[in-house]
PDB file of N, CA and C in Angstrom:
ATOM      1  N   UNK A   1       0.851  -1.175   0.000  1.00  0.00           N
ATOM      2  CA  UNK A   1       0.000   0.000   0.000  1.00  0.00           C
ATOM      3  C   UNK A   1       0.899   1.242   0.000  1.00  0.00           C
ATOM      4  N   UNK A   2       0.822   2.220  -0.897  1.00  0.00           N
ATOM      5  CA  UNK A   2       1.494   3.382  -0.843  1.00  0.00           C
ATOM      6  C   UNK A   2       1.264   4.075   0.655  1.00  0.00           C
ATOM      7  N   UNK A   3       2.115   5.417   1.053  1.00  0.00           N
ATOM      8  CA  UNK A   3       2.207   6.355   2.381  1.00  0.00           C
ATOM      9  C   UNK A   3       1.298   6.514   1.422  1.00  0.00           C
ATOM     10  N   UNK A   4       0.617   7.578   2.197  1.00  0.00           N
ATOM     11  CA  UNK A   4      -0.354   8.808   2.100  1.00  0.00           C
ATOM     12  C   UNK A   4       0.242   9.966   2.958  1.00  0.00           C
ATOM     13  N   UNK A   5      -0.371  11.378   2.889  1.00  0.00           N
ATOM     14  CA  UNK A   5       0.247  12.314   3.014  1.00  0.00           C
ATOM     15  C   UNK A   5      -0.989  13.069   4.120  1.00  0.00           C
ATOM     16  N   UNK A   6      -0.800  13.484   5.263  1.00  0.00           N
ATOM     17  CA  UNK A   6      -1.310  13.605   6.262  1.00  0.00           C
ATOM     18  C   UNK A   6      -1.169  15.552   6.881  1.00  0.00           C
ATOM     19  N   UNK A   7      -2.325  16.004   5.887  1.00  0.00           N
ATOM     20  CA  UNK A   7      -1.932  17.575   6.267  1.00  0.00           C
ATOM     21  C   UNK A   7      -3.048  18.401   6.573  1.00  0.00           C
ATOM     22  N   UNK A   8      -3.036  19.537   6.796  1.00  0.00           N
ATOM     23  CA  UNK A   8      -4.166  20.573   6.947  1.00  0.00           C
ATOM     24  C   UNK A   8      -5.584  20.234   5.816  1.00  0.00           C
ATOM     25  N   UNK A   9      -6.627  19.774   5.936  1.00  0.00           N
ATOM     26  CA  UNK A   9      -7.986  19.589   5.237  1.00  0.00           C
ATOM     27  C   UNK A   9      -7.858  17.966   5.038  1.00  0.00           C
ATOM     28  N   UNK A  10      -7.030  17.343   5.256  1.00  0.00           N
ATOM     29  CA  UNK A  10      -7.085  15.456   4.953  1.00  0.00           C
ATOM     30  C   UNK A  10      -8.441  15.392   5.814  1.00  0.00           C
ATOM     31  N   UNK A  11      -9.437  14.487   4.783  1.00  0.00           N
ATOM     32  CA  UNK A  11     -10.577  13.768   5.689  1.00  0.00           C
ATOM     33  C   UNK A  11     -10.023  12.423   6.337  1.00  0.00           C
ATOM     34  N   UNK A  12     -10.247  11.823   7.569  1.00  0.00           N
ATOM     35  CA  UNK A  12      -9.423  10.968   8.494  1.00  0.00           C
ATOM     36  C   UNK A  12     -11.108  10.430   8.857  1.00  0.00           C
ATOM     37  N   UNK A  13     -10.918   9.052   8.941  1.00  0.00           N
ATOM     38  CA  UNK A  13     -11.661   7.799   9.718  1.00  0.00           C
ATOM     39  C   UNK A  13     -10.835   7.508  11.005  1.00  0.00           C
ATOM     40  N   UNK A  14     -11.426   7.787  12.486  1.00  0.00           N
ATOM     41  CA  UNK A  14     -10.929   7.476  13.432  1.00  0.00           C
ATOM     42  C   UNK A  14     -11.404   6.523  14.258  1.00  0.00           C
ATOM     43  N   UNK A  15     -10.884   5.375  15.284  1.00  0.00           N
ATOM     44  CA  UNK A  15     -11.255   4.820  15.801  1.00  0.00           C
ATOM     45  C   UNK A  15     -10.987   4.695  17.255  1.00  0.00           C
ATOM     46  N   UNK A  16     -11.344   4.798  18.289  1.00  0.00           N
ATOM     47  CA  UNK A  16     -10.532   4.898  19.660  1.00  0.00           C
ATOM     48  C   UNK A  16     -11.697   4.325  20.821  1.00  0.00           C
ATOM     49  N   UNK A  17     -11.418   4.081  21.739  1.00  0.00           N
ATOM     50  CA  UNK A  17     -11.325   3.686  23.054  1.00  0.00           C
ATOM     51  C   UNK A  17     -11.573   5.164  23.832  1.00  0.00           C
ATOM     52  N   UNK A  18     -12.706   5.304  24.595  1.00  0.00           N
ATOM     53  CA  UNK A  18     -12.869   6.199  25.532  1.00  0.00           C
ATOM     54  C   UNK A  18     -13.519   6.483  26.606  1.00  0.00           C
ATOM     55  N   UNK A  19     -12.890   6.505  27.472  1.00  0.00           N
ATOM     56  CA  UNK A  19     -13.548   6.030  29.424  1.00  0.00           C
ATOM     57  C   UNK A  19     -14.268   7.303  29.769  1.00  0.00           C
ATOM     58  N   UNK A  20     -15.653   6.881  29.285  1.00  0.00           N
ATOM     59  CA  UNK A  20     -16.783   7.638  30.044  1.00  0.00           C
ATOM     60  C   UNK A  20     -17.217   8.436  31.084  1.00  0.00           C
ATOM     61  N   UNK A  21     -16.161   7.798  32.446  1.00  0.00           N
ATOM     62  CA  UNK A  21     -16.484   8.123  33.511  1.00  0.00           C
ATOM     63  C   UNK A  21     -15.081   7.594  34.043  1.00  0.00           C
ATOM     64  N   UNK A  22     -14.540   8.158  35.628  1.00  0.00           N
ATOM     65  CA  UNK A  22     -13.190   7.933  36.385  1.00  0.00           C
ATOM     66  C   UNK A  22     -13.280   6.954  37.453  1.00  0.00           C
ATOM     67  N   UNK A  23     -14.464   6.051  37.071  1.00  0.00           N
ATOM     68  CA  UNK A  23     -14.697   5.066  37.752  1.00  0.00           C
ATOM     69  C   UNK A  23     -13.929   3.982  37.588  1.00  0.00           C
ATOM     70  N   UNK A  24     -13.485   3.441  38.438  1.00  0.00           N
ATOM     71  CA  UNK A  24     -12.157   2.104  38.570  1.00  0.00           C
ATOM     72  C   UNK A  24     -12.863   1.395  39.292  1.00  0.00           C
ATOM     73  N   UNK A  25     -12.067   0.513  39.377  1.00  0.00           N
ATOM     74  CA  UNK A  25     -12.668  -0.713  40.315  1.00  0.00           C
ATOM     75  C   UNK A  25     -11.030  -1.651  40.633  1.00  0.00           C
ATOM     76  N   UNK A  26     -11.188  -1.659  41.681  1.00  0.00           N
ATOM     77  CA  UNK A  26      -9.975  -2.794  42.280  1.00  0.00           C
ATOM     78  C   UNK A  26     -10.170  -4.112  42.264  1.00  0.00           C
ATOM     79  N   UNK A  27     -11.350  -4.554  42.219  1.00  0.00           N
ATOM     80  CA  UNK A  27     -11.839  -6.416  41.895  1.00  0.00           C
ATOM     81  C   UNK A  27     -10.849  -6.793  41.721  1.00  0.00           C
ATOM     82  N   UNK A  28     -10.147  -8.457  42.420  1.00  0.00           N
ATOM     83  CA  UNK A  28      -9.237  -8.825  41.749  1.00  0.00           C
ATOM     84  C   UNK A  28      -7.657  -8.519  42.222  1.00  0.00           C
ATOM     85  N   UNK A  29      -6.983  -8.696  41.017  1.00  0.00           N
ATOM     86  CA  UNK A  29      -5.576  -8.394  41.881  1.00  0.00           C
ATOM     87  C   UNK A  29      -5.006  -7.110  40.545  1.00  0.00           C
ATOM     88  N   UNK A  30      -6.230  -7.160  39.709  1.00  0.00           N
ATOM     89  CA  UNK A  30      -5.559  -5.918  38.376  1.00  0.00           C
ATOM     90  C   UNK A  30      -7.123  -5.007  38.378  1.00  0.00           C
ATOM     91  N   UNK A  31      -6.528  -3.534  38.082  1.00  0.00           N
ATOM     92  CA  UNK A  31      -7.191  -2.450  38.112  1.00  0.00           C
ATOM     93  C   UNK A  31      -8.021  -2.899  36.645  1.00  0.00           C
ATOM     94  N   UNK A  32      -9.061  -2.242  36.994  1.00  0.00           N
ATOM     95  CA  UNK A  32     -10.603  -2.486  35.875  1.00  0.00           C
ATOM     96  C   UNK A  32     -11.102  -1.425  35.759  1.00  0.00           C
ATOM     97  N   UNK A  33     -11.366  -0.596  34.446  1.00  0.00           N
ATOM     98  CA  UNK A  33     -12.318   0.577  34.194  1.00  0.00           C
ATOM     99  C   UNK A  33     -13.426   0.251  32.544  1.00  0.00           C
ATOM    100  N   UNK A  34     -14.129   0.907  32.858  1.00  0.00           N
ATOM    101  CA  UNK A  34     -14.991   0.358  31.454  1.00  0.00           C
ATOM    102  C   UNK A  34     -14.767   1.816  30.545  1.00  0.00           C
ATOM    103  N   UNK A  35     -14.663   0.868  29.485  1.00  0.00           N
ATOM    104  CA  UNK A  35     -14.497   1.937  28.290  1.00  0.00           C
ATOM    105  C   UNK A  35     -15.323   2.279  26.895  1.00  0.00           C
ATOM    106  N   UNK A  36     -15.764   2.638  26.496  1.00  0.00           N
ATOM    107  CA  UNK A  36     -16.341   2.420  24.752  1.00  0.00           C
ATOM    108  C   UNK A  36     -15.973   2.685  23.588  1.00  0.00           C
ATOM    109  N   UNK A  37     -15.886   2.530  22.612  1.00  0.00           N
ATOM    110  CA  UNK A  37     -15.203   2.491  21.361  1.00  0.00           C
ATOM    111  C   UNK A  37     -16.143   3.610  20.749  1.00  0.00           C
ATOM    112  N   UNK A  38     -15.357   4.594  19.730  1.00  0.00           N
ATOM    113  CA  UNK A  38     -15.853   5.834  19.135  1.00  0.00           C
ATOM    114  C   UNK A  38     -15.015   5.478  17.816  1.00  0.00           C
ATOM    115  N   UNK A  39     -16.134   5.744  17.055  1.00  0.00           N
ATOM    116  CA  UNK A  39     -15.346   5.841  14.963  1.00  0.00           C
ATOM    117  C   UNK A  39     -15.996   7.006  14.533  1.00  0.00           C
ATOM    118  N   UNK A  40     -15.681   8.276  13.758  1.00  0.00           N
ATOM    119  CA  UNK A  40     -16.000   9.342  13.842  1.00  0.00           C
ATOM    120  C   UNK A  40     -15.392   9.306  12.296  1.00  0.00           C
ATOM    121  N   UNK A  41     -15.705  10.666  11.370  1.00  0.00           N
ATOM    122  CA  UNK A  41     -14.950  10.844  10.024  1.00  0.00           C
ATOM    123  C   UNK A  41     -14.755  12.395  10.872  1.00  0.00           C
ATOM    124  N   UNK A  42     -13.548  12.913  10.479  1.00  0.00           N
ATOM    125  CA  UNK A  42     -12.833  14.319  10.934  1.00  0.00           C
ATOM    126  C   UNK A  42     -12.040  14.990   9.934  1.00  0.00           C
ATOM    127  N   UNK A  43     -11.762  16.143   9.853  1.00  0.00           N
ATOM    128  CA  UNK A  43     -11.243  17.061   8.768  1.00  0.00           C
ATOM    129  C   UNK A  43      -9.990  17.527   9.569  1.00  0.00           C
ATOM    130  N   UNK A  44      -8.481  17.528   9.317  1.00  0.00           N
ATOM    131  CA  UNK A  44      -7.669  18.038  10.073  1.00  0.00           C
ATOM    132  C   UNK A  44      -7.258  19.516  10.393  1.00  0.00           C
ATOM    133  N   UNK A  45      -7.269  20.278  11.037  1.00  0.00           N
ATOM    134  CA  UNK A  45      -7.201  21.650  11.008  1.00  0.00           C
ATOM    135  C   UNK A  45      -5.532  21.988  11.342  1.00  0.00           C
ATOM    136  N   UNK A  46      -4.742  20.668  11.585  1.00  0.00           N
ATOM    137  CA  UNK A  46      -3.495  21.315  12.330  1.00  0.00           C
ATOM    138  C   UNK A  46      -2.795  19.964  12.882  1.00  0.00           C
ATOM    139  N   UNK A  47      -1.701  19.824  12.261  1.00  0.00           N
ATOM    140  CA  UNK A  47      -0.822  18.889  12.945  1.00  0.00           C
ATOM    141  C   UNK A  47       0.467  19.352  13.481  1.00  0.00           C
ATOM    142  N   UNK A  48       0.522  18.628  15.176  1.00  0.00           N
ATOM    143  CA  UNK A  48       1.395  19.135  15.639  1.00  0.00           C
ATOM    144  C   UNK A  48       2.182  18.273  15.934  1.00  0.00           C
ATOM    145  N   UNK A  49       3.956  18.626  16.301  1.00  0.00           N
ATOM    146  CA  UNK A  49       4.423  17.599  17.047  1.00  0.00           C
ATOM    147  C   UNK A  49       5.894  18.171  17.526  1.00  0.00           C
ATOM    148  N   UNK A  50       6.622  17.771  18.336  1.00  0.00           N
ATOM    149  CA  UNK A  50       7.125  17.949  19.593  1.00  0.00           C
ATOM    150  C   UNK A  50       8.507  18.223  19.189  1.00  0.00           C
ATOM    151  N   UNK A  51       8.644  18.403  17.952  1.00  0.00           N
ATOM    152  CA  UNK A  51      10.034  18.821  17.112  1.00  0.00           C
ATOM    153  C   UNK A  51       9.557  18.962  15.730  1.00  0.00           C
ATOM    154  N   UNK A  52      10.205  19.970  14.940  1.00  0.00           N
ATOM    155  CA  UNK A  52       9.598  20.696  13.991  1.00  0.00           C
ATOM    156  C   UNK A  52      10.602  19.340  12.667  1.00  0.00           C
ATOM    157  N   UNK A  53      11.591  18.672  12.917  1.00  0.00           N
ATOM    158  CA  UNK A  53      12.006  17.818  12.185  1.00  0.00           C
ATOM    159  C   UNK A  53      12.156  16.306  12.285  1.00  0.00           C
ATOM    160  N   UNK A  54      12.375  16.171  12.850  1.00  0.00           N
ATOM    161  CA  UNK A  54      12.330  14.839  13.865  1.00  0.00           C
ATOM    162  C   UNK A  54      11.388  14.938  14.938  1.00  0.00           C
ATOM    163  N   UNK A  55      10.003  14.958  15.291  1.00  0.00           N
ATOM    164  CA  UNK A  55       8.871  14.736  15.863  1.00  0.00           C
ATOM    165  C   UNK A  55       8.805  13.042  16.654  1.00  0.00           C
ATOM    166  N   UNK A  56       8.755  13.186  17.701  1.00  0.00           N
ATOM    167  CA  UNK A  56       8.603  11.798  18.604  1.00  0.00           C
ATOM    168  C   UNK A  56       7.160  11.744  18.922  1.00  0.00           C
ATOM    169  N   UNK A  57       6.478  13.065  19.341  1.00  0.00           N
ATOM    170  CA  UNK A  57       5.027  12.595  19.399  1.00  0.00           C
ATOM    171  C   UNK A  57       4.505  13.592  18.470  1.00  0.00           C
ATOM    172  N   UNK A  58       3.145  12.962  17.767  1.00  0.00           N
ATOM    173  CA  UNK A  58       2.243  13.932  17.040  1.00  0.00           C
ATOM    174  C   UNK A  58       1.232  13.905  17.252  1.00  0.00           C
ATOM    175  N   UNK A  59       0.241  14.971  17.293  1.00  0.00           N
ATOM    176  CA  UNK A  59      -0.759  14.954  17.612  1.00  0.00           C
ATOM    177  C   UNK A  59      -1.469  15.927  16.465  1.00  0.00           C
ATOM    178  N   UNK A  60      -2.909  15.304  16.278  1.00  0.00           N
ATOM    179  CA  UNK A  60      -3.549  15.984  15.288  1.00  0.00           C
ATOM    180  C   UNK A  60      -4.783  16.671  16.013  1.00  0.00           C
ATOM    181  N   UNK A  61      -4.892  17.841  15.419  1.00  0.00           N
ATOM    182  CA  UNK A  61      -6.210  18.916  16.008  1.00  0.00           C
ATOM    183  C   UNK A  61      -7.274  18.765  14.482  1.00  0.00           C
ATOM    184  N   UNK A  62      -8.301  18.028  14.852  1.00  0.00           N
ATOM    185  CA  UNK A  62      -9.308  17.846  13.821  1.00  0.00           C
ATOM    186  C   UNK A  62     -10.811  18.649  14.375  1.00  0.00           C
ATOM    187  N   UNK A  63     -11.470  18.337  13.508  1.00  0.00           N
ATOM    188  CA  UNK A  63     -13.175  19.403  13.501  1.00  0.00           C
ATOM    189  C   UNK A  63     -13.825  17.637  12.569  1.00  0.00           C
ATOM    190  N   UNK A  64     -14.460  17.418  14.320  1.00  0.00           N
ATOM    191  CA  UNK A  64     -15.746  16.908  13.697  1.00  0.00           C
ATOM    192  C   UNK A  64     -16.430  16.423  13.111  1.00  0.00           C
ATOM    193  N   UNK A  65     -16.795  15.391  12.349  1.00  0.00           N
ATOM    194  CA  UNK A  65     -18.132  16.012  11.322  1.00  0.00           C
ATOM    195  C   UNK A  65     -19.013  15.557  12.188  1.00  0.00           C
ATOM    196  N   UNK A  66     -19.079  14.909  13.250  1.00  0.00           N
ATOM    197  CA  UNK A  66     -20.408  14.447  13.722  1.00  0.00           C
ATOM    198  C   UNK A  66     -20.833  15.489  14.640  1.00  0.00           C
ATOM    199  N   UNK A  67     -19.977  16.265  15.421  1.00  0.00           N
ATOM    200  CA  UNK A  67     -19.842  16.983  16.426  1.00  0.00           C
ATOM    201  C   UNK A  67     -19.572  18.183  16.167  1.00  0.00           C
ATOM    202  N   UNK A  68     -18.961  18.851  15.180  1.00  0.00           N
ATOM    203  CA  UNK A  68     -18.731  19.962  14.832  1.00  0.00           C
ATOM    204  C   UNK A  68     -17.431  20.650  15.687  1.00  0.00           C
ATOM    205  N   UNK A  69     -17.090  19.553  16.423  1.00  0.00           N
ATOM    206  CA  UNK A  69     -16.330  20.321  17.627  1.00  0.00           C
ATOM    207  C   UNK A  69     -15.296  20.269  17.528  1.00  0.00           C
ATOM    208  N   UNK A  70     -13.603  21.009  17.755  1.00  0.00           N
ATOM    209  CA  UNK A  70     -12.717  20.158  17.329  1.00  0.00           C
ATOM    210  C   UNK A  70     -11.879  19.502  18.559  1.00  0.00           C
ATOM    211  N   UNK A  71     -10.846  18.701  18.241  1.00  0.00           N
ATOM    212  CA  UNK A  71     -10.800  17.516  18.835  1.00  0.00           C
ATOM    213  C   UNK A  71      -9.739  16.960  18.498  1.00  0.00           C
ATOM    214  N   UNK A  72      -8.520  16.470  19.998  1.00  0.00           N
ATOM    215  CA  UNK A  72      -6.921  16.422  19.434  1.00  0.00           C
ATOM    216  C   UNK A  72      -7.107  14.382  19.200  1.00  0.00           C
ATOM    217  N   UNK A  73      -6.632  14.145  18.101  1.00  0.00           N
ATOM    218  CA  UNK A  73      -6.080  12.567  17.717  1.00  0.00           C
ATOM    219  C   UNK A  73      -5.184  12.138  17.496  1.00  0.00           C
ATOM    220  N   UNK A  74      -4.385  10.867  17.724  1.00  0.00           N
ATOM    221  CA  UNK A  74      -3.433  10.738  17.548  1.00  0.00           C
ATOM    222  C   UNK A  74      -3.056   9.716  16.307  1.00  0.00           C
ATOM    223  N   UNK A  75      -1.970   9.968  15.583  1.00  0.00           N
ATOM    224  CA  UNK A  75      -1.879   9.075  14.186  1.00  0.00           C
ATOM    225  C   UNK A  75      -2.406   7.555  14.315  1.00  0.00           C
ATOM    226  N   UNK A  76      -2.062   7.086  15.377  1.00  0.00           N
ATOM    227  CA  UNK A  76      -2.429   5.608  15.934  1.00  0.00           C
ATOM    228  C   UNK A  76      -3.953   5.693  15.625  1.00  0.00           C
ATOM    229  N   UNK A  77      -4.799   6.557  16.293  1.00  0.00           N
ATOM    230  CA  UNK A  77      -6.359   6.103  16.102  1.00  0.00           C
ATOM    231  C   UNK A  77      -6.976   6.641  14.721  1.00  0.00           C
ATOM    232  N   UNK A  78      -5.632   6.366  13.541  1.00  0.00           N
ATOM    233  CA  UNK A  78      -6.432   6.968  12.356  1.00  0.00           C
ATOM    234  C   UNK A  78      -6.721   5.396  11.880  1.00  0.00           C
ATOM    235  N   UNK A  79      -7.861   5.100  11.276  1.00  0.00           N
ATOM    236  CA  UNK A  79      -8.073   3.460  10.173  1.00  0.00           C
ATOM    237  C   UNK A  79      -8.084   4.062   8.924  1.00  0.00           C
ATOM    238  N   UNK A  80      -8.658   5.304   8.734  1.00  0.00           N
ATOM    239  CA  UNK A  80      -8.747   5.486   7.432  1.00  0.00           C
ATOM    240  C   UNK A  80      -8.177   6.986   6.760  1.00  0.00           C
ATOM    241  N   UNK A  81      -7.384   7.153   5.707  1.00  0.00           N
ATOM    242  CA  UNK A  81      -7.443   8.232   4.748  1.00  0.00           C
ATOM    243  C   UNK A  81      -8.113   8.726   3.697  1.00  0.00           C
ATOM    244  N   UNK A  82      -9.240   9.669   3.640  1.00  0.00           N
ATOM    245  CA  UNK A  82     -10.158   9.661   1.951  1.00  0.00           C
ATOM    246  C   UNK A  82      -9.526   9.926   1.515  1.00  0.00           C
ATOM    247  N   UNK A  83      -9.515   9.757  -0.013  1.00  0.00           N
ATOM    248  CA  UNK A  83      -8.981  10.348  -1.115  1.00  0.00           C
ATOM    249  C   UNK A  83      -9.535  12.219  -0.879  1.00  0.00           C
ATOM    250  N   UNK A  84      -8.103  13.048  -1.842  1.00  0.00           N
ATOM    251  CA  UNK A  84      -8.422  14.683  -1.498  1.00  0.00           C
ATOM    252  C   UNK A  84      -9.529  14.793  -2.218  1.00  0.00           C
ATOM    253  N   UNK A  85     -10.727  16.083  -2.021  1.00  0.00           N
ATOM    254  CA  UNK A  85     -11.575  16.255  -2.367  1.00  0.00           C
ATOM    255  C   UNK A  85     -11.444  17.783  -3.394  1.00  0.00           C
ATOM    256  N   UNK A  86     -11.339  17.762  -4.192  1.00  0.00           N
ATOM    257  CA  UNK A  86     -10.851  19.147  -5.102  1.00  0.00           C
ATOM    258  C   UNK A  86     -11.464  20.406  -4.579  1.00  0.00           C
ATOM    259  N   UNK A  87     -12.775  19.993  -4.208  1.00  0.00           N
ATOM    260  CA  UNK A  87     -13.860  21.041  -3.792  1.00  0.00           C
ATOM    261  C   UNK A  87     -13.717  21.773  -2.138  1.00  0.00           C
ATOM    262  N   UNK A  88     -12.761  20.584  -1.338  1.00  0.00           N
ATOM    263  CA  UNK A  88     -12.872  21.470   0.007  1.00  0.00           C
ATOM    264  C   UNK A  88     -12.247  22.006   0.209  1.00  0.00           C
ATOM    265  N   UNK A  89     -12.568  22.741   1.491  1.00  0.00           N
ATOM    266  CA  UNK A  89     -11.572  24.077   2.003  1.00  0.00           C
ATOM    267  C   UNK A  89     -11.482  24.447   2.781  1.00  0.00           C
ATOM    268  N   UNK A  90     -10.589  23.845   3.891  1.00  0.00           N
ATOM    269  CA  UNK A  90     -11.006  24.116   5.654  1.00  0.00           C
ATOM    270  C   UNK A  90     -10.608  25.778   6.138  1.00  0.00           C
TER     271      UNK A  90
END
């Protein structure tokens, strides 16, 4: 599969894991929290990362589409890249 190229307006398919509530539980002899799974389509507004050439962490600032809201992701919880859309324009 070819890279793809990951910049300001890329539409992104995300998938992640996210704990509802700060509720734990000790049951047992290993810590337990419940979590739920979120898949969202998002538009990127801004990628950042922790060195302008060599980057160890990155983090992406996206907008939404379900939510309108924007919202930091990390390359790990991307599954999908659309193809560019000629017409958009963040």
């Amino acid at each position: 599969m070819p890279d793809v190229m990951v910049m300001k307006g890329t539409k992104l398919r995300v998938r992640r894991f996210v704990i509802p509530s700060l509720r734990f539980s000790l049951a047992g002899t290993q810590m337990k929290f419940a979590a739920k799974q979120e898949e969202f389509d998002c538009v990127v507004l801004h990628v950042r990362g922790d060195h302008p050439t060599e980057p160890k962490l990155i983090e992406l600032i996206v907008k939404r589409e379900d939510t309108g809201k924007e919202d930091t992701v990390t390359p790990s919880e991307v599954i999908g890249v659309y193809p560019p859309d000629k017409d958009s324009v963040v």
